[in-house]
C-alpha atoms as a PDB file:
ATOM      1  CA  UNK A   1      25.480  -2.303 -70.217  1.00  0.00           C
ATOM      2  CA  UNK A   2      28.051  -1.853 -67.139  1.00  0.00           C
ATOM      3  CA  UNK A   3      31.377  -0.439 -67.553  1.00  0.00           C
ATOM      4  CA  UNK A   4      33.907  -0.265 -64.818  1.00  0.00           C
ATOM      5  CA  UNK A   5      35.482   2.927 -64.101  1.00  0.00           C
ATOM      6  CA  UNK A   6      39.109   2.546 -64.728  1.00  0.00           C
ATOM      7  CA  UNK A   7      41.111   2.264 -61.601  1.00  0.00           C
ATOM      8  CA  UNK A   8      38.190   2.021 -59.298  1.00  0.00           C
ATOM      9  CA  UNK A   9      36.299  -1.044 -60.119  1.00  0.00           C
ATOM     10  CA  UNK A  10      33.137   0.733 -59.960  1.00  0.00           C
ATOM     11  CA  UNK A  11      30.238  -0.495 -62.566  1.00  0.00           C
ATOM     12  CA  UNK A  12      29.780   2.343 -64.514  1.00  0.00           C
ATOM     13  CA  UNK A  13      26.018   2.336 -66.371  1.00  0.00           C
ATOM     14  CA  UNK A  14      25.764   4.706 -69.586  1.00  0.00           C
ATOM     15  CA  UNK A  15      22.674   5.025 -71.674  1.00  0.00           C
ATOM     16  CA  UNK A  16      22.678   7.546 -74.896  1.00  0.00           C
ATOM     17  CA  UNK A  17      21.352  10.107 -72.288  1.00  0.00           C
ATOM     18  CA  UNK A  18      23.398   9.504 -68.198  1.00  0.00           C
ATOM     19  CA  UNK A  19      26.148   7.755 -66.711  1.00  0.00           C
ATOM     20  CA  UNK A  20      26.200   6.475 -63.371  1.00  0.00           C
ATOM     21  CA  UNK A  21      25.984   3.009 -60.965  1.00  0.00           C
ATOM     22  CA  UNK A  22      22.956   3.012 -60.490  1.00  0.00           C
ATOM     23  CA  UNK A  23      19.344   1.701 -62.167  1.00  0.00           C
ATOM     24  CA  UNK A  24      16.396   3.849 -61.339  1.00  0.00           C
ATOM     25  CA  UNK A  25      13.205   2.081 -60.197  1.00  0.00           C
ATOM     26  CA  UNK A  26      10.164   3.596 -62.123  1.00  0.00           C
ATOM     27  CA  UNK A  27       7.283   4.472 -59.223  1.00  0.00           C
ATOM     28  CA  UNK A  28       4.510   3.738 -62.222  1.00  0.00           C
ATOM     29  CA  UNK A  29       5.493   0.373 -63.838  1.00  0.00           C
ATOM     30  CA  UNK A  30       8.281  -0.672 -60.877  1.00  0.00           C
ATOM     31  CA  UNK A  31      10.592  -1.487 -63.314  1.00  0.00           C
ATOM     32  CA  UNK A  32      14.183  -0.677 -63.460  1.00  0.00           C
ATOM     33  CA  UNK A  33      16.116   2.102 -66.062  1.00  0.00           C
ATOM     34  CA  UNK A  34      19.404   3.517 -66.412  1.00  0.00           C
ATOM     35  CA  UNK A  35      17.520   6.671 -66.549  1.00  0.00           C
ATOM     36  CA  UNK A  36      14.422   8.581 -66.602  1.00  0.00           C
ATOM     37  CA  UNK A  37      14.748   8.281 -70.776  1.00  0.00           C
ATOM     38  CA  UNK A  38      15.363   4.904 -71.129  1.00  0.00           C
ATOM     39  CA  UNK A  39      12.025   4.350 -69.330  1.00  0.00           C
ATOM     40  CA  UNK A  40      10.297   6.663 -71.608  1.00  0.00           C
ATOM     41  CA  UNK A  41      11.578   5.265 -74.460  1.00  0.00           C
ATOM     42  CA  UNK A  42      10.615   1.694 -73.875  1.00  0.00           C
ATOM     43  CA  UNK A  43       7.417   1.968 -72.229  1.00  0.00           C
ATOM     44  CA  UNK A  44       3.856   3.767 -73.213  1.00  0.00           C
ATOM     45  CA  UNK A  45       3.974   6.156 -70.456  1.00  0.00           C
ATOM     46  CA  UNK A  46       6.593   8.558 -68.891  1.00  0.00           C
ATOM     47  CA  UNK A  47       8.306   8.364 -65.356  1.00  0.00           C
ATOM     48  CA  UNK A  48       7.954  11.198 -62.897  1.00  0.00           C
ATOM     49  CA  UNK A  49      11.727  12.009 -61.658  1.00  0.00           C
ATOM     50  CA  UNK A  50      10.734  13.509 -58.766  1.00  0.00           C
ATOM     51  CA  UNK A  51       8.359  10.303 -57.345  1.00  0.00           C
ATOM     52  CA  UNK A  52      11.623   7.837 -57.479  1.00  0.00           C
ATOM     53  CA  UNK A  53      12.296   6.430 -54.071  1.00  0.00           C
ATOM     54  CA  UNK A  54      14.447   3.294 -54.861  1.00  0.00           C
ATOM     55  CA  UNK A  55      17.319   2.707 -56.763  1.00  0.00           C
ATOM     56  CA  UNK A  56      19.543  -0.492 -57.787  1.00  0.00           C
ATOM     57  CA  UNK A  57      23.185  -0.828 -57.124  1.00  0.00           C
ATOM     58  CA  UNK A  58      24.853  -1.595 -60.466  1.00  0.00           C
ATOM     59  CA  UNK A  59      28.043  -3.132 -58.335  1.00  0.00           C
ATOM     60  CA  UNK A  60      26.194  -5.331 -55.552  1.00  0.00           C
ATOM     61  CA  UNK A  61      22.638  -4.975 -56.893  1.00  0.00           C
ATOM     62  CA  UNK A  62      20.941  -4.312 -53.858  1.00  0.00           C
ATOM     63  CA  UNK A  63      17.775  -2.463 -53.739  1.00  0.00           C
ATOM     64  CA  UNK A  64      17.607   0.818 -51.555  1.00  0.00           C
ATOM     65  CA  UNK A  65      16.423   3.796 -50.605  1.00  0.00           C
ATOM     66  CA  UNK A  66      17.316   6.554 -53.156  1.00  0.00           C
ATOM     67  CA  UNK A  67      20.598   8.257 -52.120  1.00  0.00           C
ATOM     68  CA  UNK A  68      24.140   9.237 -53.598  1.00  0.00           C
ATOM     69  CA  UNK A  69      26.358   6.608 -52.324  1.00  0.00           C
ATOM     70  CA  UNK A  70      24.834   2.591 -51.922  1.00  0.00           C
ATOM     71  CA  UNK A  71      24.584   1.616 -48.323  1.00  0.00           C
ATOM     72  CA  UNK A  72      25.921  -1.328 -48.579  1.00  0.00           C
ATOM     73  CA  UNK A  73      28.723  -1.217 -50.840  1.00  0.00           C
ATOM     74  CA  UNK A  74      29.736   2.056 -50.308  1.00  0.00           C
ATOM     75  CA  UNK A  75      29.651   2.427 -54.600  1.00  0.00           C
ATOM     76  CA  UNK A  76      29.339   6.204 -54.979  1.00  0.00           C
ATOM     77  CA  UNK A  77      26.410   6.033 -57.883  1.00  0.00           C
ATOM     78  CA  UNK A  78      26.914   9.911 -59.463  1.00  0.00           C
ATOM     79  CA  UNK A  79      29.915  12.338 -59.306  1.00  0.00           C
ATOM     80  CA  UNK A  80      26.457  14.919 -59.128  1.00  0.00           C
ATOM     81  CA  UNK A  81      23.477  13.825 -57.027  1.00  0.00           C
ATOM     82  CA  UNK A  82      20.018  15.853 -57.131  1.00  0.00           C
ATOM     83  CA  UNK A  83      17.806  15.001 -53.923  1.00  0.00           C
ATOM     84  CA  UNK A  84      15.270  16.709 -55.987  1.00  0.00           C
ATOM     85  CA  UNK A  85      15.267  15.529 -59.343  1.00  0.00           C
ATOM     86  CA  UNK A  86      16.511  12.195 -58.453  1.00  0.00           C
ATOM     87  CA  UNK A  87      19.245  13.203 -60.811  1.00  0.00           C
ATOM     88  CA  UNK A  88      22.634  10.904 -60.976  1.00  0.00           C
ATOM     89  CA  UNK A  89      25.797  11.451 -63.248  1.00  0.00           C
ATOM     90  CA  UNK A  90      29.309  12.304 -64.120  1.00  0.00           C
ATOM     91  CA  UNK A  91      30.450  16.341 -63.050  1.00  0.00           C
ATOM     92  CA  UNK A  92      29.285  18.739 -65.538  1.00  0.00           C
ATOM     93  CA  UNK A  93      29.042  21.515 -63.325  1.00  0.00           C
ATOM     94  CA  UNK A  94      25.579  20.688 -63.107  1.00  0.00           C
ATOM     95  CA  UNK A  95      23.094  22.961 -60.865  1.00  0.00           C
ATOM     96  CA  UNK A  96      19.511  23.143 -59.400  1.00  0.00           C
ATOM     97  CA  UNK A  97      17.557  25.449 -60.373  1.00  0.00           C
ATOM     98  CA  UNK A  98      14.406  26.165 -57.813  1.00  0.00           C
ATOM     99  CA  UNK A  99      12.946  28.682 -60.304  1.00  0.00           C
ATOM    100  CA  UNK A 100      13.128  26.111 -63.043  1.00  0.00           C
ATOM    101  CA  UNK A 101      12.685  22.818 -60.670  1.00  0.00           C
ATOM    102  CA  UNK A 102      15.020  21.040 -62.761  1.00  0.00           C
ATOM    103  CA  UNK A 103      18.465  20.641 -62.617  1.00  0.00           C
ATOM    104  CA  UNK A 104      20.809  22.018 -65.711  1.00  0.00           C
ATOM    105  CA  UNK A 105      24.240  22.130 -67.147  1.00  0.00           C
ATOM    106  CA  UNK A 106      26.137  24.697 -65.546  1.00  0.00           C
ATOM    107  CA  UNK A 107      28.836  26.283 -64.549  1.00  0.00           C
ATOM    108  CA  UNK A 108      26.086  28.077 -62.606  1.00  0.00           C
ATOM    109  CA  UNK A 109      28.179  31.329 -62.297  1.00  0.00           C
ATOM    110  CA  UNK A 110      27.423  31.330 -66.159  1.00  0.00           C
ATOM    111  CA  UNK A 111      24.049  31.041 -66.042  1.00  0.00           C
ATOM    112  CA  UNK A 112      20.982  33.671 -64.618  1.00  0.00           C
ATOM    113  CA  UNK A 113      17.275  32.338 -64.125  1.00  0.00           C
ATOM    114  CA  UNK A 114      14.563  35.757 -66.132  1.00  0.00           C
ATOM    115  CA  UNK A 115      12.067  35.345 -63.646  1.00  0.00           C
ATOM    116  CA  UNK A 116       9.818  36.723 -66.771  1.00  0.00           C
ATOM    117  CA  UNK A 117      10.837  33.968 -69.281  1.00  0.00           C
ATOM    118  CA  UNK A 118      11.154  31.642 -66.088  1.00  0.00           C
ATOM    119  CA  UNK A 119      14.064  30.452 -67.805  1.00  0.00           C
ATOM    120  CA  UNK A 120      17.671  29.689 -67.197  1.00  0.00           C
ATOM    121  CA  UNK A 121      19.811  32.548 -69.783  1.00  0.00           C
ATOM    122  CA  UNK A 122      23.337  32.920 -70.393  1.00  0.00           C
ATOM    123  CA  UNK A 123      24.883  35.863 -68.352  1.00  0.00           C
ATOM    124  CA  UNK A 124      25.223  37.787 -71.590  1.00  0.00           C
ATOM    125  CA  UNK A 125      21.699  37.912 -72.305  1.00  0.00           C
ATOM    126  CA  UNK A 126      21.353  39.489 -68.930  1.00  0.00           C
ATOM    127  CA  UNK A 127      19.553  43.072 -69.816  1.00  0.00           C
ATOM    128  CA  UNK A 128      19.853  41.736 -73.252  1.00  0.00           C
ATOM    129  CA  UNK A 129      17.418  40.007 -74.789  1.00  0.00           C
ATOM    130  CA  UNK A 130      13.486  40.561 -74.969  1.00  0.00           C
ATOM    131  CA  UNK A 131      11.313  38.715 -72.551  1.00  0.00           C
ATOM    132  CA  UNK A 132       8.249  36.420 -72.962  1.00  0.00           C
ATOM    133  CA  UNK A 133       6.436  35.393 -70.382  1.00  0.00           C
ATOM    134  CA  UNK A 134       7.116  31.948 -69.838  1.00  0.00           C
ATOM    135  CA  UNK A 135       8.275  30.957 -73.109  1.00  0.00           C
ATOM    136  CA  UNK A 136      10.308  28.024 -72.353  1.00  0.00           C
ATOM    137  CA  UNK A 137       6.746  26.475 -71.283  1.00  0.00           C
ATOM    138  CA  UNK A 138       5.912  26.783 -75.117  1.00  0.00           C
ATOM    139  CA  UNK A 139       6.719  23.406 -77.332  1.00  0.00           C
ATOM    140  CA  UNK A 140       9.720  24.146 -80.175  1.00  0.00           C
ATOM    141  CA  UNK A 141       7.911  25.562 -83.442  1.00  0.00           C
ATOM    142  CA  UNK A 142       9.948  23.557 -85.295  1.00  0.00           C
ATOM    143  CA  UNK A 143      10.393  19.782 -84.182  1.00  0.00           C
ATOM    144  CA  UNK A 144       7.159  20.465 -81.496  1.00  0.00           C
ATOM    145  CA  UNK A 145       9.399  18.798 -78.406  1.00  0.00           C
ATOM    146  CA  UNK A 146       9.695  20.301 -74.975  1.00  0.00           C
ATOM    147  CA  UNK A 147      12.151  22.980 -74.362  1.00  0.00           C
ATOM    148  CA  UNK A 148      12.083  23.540 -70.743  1.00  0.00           C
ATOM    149  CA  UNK A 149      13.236  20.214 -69.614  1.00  0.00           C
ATOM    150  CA  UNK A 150      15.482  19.458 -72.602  1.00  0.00           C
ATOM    151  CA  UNK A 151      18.839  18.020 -72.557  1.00  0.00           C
ATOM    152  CA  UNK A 152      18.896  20.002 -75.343  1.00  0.00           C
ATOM    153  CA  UNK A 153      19.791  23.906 -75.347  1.00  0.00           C
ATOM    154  CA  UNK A 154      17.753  26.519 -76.004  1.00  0.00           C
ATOM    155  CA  UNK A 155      18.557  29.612 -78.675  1.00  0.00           C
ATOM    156  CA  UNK A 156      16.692  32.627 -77.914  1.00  0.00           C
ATOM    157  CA  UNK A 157      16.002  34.351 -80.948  1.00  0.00           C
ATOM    158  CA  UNK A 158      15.763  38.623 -81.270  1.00  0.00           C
ATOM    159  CA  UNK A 159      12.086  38.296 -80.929  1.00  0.00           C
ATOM    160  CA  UNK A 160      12.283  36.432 -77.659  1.00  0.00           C
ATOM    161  CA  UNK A 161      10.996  32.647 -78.787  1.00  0.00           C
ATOM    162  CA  UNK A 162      12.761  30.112 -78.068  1.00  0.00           C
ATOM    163  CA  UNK A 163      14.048  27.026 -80.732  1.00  0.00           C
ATOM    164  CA  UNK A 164      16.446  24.186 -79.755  1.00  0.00           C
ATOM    165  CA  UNK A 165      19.950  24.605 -80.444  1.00  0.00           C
ATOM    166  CA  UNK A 166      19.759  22.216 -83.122  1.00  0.00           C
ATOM    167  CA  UNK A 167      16.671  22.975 -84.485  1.00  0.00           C
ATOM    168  CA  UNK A 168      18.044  26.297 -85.065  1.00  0.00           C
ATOM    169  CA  UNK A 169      21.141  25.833 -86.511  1.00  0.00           C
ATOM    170  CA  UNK A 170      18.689  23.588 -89.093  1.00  0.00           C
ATOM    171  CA  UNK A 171      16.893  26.110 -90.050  1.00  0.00           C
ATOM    172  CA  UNK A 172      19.536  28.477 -90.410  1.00  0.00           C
ATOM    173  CA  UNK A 173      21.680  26.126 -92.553  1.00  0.00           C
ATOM    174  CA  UNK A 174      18.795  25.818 -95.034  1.00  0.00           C
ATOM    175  CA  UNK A 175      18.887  29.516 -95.514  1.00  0.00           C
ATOM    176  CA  UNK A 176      15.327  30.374 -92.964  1.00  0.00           C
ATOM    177  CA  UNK A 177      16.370  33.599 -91.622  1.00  0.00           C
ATOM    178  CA  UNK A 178      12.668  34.241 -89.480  1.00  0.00           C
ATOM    179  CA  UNK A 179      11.242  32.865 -86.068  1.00  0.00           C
ATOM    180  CA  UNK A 180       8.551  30.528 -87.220  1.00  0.00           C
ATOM    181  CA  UNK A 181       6.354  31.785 -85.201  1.00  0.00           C
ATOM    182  CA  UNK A 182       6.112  35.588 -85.019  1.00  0.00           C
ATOM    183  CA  UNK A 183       8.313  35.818 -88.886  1.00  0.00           C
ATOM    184  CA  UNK A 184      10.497  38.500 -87.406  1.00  0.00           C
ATOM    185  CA  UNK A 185      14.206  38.055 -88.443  1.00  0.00           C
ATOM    186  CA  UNK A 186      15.981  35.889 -86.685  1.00  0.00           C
ATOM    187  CA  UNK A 187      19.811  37.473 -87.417  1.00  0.00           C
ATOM    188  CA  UNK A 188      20.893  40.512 -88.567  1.00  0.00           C
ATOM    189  CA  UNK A 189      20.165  41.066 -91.980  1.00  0.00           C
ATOM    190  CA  UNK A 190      21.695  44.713 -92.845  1.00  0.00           C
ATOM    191  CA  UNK A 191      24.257  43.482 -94.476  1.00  0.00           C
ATOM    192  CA  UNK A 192      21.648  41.706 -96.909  1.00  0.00           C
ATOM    193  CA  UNK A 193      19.231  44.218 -97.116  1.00  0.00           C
ATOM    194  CA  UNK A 194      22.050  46.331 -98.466  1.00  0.00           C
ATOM    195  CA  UNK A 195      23.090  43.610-101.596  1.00  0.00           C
ATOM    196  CA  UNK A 196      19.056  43.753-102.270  1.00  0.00           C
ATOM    197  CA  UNK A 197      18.909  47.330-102.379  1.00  0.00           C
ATOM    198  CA  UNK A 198      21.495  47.199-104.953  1.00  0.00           C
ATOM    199  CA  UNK A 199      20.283  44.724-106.913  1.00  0.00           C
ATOM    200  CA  UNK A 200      16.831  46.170-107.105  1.00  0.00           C
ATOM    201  CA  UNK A 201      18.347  49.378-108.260  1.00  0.00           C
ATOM    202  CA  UNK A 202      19.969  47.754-110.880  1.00  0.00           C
ATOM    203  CA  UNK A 203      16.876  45.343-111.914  1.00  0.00           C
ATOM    204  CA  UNK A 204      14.407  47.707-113.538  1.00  0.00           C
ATOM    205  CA  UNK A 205      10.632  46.098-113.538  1.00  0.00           C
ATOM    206  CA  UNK A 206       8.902  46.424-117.160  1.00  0.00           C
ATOM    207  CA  UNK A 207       7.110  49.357-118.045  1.00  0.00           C
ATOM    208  CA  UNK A 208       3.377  47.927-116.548  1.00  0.00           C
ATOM    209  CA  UNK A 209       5.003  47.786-113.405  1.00  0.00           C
ATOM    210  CA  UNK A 210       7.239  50.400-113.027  1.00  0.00           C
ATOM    211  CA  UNK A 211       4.704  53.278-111.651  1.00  0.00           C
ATOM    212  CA  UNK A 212       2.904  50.265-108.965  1.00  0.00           C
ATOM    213  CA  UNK A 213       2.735  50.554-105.402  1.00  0.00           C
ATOM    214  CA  UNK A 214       1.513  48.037-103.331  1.00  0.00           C
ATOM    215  CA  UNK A 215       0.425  48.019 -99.508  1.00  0.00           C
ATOM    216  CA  UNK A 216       2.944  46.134 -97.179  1.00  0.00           C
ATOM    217  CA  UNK A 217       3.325  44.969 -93.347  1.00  0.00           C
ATOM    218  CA  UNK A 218       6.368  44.676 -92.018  1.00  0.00           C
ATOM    219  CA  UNK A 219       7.529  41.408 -90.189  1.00  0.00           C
ATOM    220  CA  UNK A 220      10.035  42.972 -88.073  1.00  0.00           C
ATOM    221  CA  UNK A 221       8.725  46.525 -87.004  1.00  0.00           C
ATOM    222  CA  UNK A 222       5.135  45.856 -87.867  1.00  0.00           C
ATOM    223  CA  UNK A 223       4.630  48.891 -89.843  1.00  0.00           C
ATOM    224  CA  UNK A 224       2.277  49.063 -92.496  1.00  0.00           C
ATOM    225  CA  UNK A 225       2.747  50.925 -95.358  1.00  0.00           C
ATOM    226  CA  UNK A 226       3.062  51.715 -98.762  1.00  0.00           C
ATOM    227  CA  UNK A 227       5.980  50.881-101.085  1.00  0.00           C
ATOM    228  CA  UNK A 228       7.250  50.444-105.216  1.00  0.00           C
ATOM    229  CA  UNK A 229       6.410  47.030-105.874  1.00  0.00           C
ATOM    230  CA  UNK A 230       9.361  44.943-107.226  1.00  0.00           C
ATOM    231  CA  UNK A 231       9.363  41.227-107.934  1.00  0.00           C
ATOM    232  CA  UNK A 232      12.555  41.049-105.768  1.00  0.00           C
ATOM    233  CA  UNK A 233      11.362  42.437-102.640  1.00  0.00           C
ATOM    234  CA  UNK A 234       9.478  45.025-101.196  1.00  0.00           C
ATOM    235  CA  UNK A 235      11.194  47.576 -98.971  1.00  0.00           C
ATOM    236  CA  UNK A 236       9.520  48.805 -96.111  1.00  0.00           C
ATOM    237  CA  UNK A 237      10.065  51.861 -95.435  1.00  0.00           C
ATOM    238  CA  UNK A 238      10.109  52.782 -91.590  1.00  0.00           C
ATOM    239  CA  UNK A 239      13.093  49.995 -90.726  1.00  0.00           C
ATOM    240  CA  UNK A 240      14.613  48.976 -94.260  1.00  0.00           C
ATOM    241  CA  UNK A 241      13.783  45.461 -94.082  1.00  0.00           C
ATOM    242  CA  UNK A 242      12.303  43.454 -96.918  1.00  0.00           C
ATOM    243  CA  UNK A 243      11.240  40.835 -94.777  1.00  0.00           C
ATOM    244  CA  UNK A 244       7.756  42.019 -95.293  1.00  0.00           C
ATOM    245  CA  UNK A 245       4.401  41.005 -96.675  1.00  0.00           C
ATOM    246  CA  UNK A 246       1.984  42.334 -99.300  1.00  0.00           C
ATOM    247  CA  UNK A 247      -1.199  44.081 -97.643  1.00  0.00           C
ATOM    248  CA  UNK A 248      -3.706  43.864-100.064  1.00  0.00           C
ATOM    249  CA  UNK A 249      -3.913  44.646-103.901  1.00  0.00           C
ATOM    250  CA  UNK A 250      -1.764  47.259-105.825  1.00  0.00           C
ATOM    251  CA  UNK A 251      -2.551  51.068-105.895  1.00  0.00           C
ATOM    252  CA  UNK A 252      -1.402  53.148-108.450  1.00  0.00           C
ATOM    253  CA  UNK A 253       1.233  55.668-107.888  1.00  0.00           C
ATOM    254  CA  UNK A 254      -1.180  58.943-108.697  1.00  0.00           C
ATOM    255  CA  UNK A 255      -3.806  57.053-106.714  1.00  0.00           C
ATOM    256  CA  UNK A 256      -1.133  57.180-103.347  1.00  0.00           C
ATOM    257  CA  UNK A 257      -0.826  60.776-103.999  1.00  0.00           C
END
């Protein structure tokens, strides 16, 4: 539906996903969408952004060559215009990225394209965070959507995978503290590690158990090795974490000496 821009008169089209004054022309079916989304939405197939070579005015509704302003009515169809994407909406500091070939949400002086991840990071990962070859290019291990072209951010997890923003904070709000994928922890979990060390010291295991040690691997440092077994956790002991995983049947203490 059209909305005019107050003060200016200018039909303003918004969708769930853009706003702008103009209707894309799909080069596949030749019909005509607010946006790329819309299209996808509706039909059985998706549109290629970057094969769009007409556009609709949403003021005088003449047909034209794809551009930022309409060449007959002078209607100015995006505050940000990508020749490459085909991209129109309102400013938000929006930026092309020729690493990425898609445009994204800037301000651009905040943002720094890893040429390993081949990914757009915050400045403050810069140096800081642990690369994975192309790992945007991987799906979300949680809802199995695209990341790379997302209007949805990315989280980049200590381990260097990638979830959606939301898809994150998900997990995290129903107490999942590990990457799906690789199980390493996803935060820091000192603090907890600490409250289970205390509450294993003060949780003694009955006397059939008390002398067991079990083989472990560690999901965060990888280390296998041995350690007391204990119903609420098993401690591994090169990094502290208990984010770990049983490594085959019990031993018996003597037997470990």
């Amino acid at each position: 539906m059209a909305a005019v821009e107050p003060g200016l008169g200018v039909p303003l089209l918004k969708c769930s996903h853009y706003s702008r004054s103009c209707r894309l022309q799909a080069p596949c079916c030749g019909n005509f969408y607010i946006c790329r989304l819309c299209h996808d939405d509706m039909e059985n197939h998706q549109m290629d952004r970057f094969k769009v070579t007409q556009v609709q005015c949403a003021k005088c509704e003449t047909i034209q060559q794809v551009k930022k302003t309409c060449e007959k009515c002078k209607t100015v169809f995006g505050e940000y215009y990508c020749d490459i994407c085909h991209l129109f909406d309102v400013d938000k500091k929006q930026y092309h990225c020729p690493p990425c070939g898609i445009c994204r949400i800037g301000p651009k002086d905040d943002f720094f394209h890893c040429v390993k991840c081949n990914l757009c990071l915050a400045t403050h990962l810069r140096g800081n965070h642990k690369c994975v070859e192309n790992v945007s290019r991987q799906n979300c291990s949680v809802c199995m959507e695209d990341i790379h072209t997302s209007r949805i951010g990315a989280h980049v997890l200590t381990c260097g995978h990638l979830l959606h923003k939301t898809c994150y904070e998900m997990l995290f709000n129903k107490g999942a503290y590990r990457c799906p994928l690789c199980m390493q922890s996803a935060v820091d979990m000192t603090k907890y590690w600490e409250e289970l060390d205390l509450e294993i010291a003060q949780t003694a295991m009955p006397s059939d158990y008390q002398n067991m040690i079990v083989k472990i691997m560690c999901n965060d440092c990888q280390l296998h090795s041995t350690t007391p077994f204990h119903v609420l956790g098993l401690k591994c002991s090169g990094c502290g974490s208990y984010n770990t995983a049983q490594d085959g049947g019990p031993i018996s203490a003597e037997g470990e000496q």
